[in-house]
Every structure is written in C-alpha cells, then in structure tokens.
Protein backbone atom coordinates (compact mmCIF):
# COMPACT_ATOMS: atom_id res chain seq x y z
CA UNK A 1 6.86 -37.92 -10.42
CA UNK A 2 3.61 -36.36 -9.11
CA UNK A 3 4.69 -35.38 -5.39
CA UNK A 4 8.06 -34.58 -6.70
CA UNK A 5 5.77 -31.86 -8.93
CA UNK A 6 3.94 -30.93 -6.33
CA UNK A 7 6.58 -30.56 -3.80
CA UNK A 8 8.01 -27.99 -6.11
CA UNK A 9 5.14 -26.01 -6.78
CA UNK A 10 3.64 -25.92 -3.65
CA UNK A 11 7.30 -24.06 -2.54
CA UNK A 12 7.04 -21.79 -5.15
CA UNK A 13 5.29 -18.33 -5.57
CA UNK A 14 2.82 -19.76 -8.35
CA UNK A 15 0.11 -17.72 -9.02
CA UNK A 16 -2.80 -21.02 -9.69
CA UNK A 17 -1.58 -24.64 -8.73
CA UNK A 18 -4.34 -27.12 -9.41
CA UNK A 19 -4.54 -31.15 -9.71
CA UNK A 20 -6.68 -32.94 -11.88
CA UNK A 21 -8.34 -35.55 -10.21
CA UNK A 22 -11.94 -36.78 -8.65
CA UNK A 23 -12.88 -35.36 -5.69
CA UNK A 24 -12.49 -38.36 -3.65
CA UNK A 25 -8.46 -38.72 -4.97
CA UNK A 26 -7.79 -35.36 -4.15
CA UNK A 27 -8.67 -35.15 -0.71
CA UNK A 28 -6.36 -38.52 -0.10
CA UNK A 29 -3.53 -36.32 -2.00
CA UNK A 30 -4.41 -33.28 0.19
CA UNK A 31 -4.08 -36.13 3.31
CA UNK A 32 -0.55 -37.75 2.03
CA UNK A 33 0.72 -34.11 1.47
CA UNK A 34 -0.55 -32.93 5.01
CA UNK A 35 1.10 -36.17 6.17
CA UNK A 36 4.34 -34.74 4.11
CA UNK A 37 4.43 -31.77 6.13
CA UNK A 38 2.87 -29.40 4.03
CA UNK A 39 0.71 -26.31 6.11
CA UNK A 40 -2.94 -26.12 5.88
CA UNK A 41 -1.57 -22.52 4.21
CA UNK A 42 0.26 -24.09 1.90
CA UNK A 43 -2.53 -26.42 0.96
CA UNK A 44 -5.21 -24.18 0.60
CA UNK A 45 -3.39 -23.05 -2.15
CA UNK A 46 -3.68 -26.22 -3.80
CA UNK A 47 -7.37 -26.58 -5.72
CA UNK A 48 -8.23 -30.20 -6.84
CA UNK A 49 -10.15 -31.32 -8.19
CA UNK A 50 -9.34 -28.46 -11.26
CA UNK A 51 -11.82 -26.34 -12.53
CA UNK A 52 -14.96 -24.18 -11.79
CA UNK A 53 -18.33 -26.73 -12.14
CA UNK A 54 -19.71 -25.51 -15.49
CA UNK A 55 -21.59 -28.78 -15.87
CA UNK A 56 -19.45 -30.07 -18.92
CA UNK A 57 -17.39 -33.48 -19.05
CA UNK A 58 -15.60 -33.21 -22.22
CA UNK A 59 -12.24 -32.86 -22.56
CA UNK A 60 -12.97 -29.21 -23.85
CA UNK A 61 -15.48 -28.20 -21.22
CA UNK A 62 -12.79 -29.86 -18.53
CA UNK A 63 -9.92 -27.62 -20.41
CA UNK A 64 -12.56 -24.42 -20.20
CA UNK A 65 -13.44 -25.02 -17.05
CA UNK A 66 -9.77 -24.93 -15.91
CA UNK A 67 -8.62 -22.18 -17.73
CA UNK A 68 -11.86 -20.21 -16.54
CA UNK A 69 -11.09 -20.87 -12.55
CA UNK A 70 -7.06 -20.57 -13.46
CA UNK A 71 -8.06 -16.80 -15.32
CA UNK A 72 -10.13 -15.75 -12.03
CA UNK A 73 -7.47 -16.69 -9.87
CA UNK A 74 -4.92 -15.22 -11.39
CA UNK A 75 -6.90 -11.93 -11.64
CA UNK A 76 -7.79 -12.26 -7.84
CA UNK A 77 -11.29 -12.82 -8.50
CA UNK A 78 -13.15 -15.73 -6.81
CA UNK A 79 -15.73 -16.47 -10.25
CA UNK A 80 -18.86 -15.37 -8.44
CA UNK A 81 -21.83 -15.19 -10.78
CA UNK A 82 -22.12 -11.45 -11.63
CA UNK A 83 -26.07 -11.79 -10.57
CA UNK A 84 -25.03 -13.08 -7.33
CA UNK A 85 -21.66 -10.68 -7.10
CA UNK A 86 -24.91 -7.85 -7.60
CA UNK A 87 -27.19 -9.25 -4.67
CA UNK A 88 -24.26 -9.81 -1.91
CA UNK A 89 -23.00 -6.17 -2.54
CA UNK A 90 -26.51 -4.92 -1.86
C-alpha cells in the first residue's frame, strides 16, 4: 500500500524519498499526508513529482532523470547548471 510506503519512509533517515506522479497528483498526496499529520519538515523531504526536468518522456529519460536528481541529492548538491552555479558565485 502506497501511504503504508510512505508512512515508513517518511519516518526513516532516507537519504532521497521521491513519488512518481504528475504534478497535480502529488500535491493532493502532499495534502492527504499533511492531513495525516505529517510536518511541513517532514514533507519537504518528500520530492514528487520524481526527477530533475531534462525535457525527456521516455521511460529512460524518466529513469535518468530520477537517478540524476536522486545522485545530487544524495551528494548534497541541489543540480544547479554549472554555468549558472559560475554566475551566482560571482
């Protein structure tokens, strides 16, 4: 079960948590958790939908996307274009 899944994850320590879903269904899951009793802490953990926007719908470019925002994540980045990484540290 989905919120049984995310219940658990969400009390965990987990490094990336991330549902894939439209935009539109993940706000209302965001809601229903919120309504659960879940912190706005706890949910801003929480990315849905999945993925950094690297303008590709395929199953592969949805996998690569999520692996690419999971990777930054888990090295504490926040996937910043290096150009634009160069232009704010001016």
């Amino acid at each position: 079960d989905e919120v049984f899944a995310l219940r658990t994850a969400l009390s965990s320590e987990a490094g990336y948590l991330a549902v894939l879903a439209s935009g539109r269904r993940g706000r209302a899951l965001l809601r229903f958790l919120e309504d659960l009793g879940f912190s706005k802490f706890q949910l801003e953990r929480l990315r849905t939908p999945a993925g950094l926007d690297l303008g590709l719908d395929t199953p592969a470019g949805i996998a690569l996307s999520i692996l690419s925002e999971m990777t930054a994540a888990l090295n504490g980045r926040t996937a910043v274009p290096f150009v634009q990484k160069r232009l704010i540290e001016r």
